[in-house]
Protein backbone atom coordinates (compact mmCIF):
# COMPACT_ATOMS: atom_id res chain seq x y z
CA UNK A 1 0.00 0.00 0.00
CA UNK A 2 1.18 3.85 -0.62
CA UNK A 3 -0.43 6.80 1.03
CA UNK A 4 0.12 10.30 -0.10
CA UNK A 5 -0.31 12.35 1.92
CA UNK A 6 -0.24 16.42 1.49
CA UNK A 7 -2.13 19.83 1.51
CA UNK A 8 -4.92 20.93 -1.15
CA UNK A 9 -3.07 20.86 -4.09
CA UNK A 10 -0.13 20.00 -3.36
CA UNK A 11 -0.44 16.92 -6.33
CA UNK A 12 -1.45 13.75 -4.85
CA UNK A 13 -4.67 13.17 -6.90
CA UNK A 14 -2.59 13.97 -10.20
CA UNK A 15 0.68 11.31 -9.03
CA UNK A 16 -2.00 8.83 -7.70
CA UNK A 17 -3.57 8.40 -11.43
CA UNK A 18 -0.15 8.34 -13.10
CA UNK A 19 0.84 5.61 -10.66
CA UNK A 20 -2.68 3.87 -11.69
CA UNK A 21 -1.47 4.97 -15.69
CA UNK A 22 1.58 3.45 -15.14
CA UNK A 23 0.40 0.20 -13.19
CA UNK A 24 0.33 -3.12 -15.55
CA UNK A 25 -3.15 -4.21 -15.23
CA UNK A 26 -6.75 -3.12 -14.16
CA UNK A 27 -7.27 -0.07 -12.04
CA UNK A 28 -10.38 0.44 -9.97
CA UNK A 29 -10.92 4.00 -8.44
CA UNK A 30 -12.65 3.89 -5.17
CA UNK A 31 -14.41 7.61 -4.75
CA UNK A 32 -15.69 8.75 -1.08
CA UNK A 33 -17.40 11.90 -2.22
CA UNK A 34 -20.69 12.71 -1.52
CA UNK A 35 -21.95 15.34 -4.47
CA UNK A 36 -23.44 17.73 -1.50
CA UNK A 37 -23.10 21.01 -3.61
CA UNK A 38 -22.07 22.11 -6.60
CA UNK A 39 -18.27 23.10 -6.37
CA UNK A 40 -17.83 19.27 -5.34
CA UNK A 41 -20.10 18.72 -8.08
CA UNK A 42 -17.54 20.20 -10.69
CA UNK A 43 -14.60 18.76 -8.84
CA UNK A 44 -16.05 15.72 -8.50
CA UNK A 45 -16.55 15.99 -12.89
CA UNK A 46 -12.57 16.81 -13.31
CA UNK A 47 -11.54 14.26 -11.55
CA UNK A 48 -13.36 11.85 -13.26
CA UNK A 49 -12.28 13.40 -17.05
CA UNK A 50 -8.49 12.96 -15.25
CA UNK A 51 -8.82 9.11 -15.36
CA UNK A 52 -8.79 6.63 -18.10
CA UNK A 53 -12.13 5.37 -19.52
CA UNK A 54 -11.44 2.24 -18.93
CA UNK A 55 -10.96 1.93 -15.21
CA UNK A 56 -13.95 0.85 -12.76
CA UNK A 57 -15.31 3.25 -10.49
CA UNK A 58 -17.05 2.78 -7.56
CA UNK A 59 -18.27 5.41 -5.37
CA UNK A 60 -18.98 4.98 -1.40
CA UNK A 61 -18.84 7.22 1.15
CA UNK A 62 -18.67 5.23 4.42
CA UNK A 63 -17.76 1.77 3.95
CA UNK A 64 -14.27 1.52 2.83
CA UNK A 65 -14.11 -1.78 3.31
CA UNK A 66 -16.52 -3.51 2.09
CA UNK A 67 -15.65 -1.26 -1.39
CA UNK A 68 -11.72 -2.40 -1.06
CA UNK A 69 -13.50 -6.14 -0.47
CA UNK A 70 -15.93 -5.74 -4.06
CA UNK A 71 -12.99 -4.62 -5.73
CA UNK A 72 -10.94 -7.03 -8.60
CA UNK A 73 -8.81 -8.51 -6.21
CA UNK A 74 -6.29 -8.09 -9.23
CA UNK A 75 -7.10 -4.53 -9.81
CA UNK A 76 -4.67 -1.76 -8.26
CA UNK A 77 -7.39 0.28 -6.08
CA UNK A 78 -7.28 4.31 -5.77
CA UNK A 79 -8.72 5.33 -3.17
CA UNK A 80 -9.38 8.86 -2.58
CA UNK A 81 -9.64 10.13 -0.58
CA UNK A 82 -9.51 9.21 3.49
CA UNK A 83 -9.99 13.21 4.38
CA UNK A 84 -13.82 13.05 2.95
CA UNK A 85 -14.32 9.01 4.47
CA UNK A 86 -13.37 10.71 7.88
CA UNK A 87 -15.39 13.34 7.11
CA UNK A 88 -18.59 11.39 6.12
CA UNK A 89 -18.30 9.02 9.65
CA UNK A 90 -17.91 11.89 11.99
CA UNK A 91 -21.24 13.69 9.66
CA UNK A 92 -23.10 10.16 10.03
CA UNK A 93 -22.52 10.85 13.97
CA UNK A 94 -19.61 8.22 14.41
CA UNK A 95 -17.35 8.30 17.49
CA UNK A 96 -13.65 9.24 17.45
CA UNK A 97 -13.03 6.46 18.93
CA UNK A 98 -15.52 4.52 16.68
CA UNK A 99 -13.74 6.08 13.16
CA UNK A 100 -10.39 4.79 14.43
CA UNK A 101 -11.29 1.92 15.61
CA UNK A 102 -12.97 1.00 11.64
CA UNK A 103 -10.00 3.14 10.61
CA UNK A 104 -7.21 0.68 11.77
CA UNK A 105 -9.10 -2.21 10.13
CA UNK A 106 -9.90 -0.47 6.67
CA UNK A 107 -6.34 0.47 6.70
CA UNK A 108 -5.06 -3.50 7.45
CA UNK A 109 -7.33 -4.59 4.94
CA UNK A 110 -5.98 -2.02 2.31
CA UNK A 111 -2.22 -3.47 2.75
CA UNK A 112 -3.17 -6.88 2.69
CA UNK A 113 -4.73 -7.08 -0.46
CA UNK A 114 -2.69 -8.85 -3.15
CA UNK A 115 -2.78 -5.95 -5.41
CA UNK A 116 -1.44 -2.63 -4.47
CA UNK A 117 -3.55 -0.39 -3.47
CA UNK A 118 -2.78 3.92 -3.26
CA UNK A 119 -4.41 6.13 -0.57
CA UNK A 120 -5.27 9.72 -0.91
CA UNK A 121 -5.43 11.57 1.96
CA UNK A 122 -5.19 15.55 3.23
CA UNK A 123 -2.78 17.04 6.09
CA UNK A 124 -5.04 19.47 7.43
CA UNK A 125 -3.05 19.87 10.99
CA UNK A 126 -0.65 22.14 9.14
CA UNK A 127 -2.73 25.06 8.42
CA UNK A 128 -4.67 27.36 10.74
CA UNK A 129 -5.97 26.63 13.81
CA UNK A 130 -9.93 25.54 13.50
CA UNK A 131 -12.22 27.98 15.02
CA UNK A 132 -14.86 25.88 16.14
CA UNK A 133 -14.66 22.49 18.33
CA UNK A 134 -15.86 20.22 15.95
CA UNK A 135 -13.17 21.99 13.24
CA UNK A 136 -10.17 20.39 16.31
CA UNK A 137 -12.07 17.56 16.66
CA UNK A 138 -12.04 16.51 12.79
CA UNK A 139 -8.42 17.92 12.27
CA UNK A 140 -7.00 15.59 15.45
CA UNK A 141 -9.26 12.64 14.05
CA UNK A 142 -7.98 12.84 10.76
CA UNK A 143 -4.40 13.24 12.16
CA UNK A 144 -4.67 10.12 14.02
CA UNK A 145 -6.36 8.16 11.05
CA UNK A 146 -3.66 9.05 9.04
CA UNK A 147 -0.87 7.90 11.51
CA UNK A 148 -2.98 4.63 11.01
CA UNK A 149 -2.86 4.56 7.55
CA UNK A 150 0.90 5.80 7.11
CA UNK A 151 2.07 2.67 10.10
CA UNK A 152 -0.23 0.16 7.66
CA UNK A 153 1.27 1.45 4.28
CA UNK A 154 4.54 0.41 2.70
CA UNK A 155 5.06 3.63 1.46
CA UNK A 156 4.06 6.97 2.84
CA UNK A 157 5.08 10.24 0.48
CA UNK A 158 3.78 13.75 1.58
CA UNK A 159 3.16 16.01 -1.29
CA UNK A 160 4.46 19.62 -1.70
CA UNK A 161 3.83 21.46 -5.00
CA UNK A 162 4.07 18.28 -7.55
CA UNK A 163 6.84 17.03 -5.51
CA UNK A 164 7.31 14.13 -3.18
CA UNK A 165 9.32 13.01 0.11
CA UNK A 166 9.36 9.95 1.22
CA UNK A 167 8.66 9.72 5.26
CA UNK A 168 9.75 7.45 7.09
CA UNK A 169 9.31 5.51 10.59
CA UNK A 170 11.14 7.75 12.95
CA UNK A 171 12.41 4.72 15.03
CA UNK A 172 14.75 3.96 11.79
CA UNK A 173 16.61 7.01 13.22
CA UNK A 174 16.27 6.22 16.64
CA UNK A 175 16.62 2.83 17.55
């Protein structure tokens, strides 16, 4: 599994479907979107004219899982992105500790299928501080799901204008 991690565009939508160009075989993109207005309406549309025709799509919000499980167990699975999936639990009324708790199995399921699978999601906890209590609560959430997803995934790149760094466990420095 690879996650990419990085701000709003900072280019991990645009290297996720060249890794999915580039990949040998069948690519299936897994969308967690809801259309709830329409600016994600029209992003929603160029993200879709982005991919290849040929590559399956399927689109659910909440469970990851069971989408990663309907999947071509052949097919190299997009899925983007983790920032909205977070998003749509903690809208549904999920727990924190509910979200990480289907969080740490979506992500061991991810990196044990047989064909690689890439993860989209945002780093929000670098930007300004939310105003509002639920605005912390998502942006620690999130943070936490994606230390899941980074300790599950072979490799973890954060994104920074088109570019990528690799990031690594810190205890490879420190043990």
């Amino acid at each position: 599994m690879t996650l990419l991690l990085g701000g709003a565009r900072s280019g991990k939508s645009a290297l996720a479907v060249e890794i999915g160009r580039r990949h040998g075989g069948g690519v299936t993109f897994l969308a967690t979107s809801p259309t709830i207005d329409g600016d994600l309406t029209a992003r929603i549309a160029r993200h879709r004219a982005e991919r290849p025709a040929g590559w399956a799509t399927i689109e659910e919000p909440l469970d990851v899982a069971g989408a990663l499980a309907a999947a071509p167990r052949d097919h190299l699975v997009l899925v983007d992105c983790l920032t909205l999936w977070v998003n749509n639990l903690v809208h549904r009324g999920d727990s924190d500790a509910a979200v990480e708790a289907l969080s740490s199995t979506t992500a061991a399921a991810a990196a044990d299928r047989p064909a690689p699978t890439v993860v989209i999601t945002n780093e929000v906890g670098l930007g300004v501080h939310p105003e509002t209590d639920l605005g912390r609560r998502y942006r620690d959430l999130l943070g936490r799901v994606n230390q899941q997803w980074a300790r599950a995934a072979d490799v973890a790149l954060v994104l920074v204008a088109g570019r990528a760094l690799p990031l690594a466990d810190p205890w490879t420095y420190l043990s």
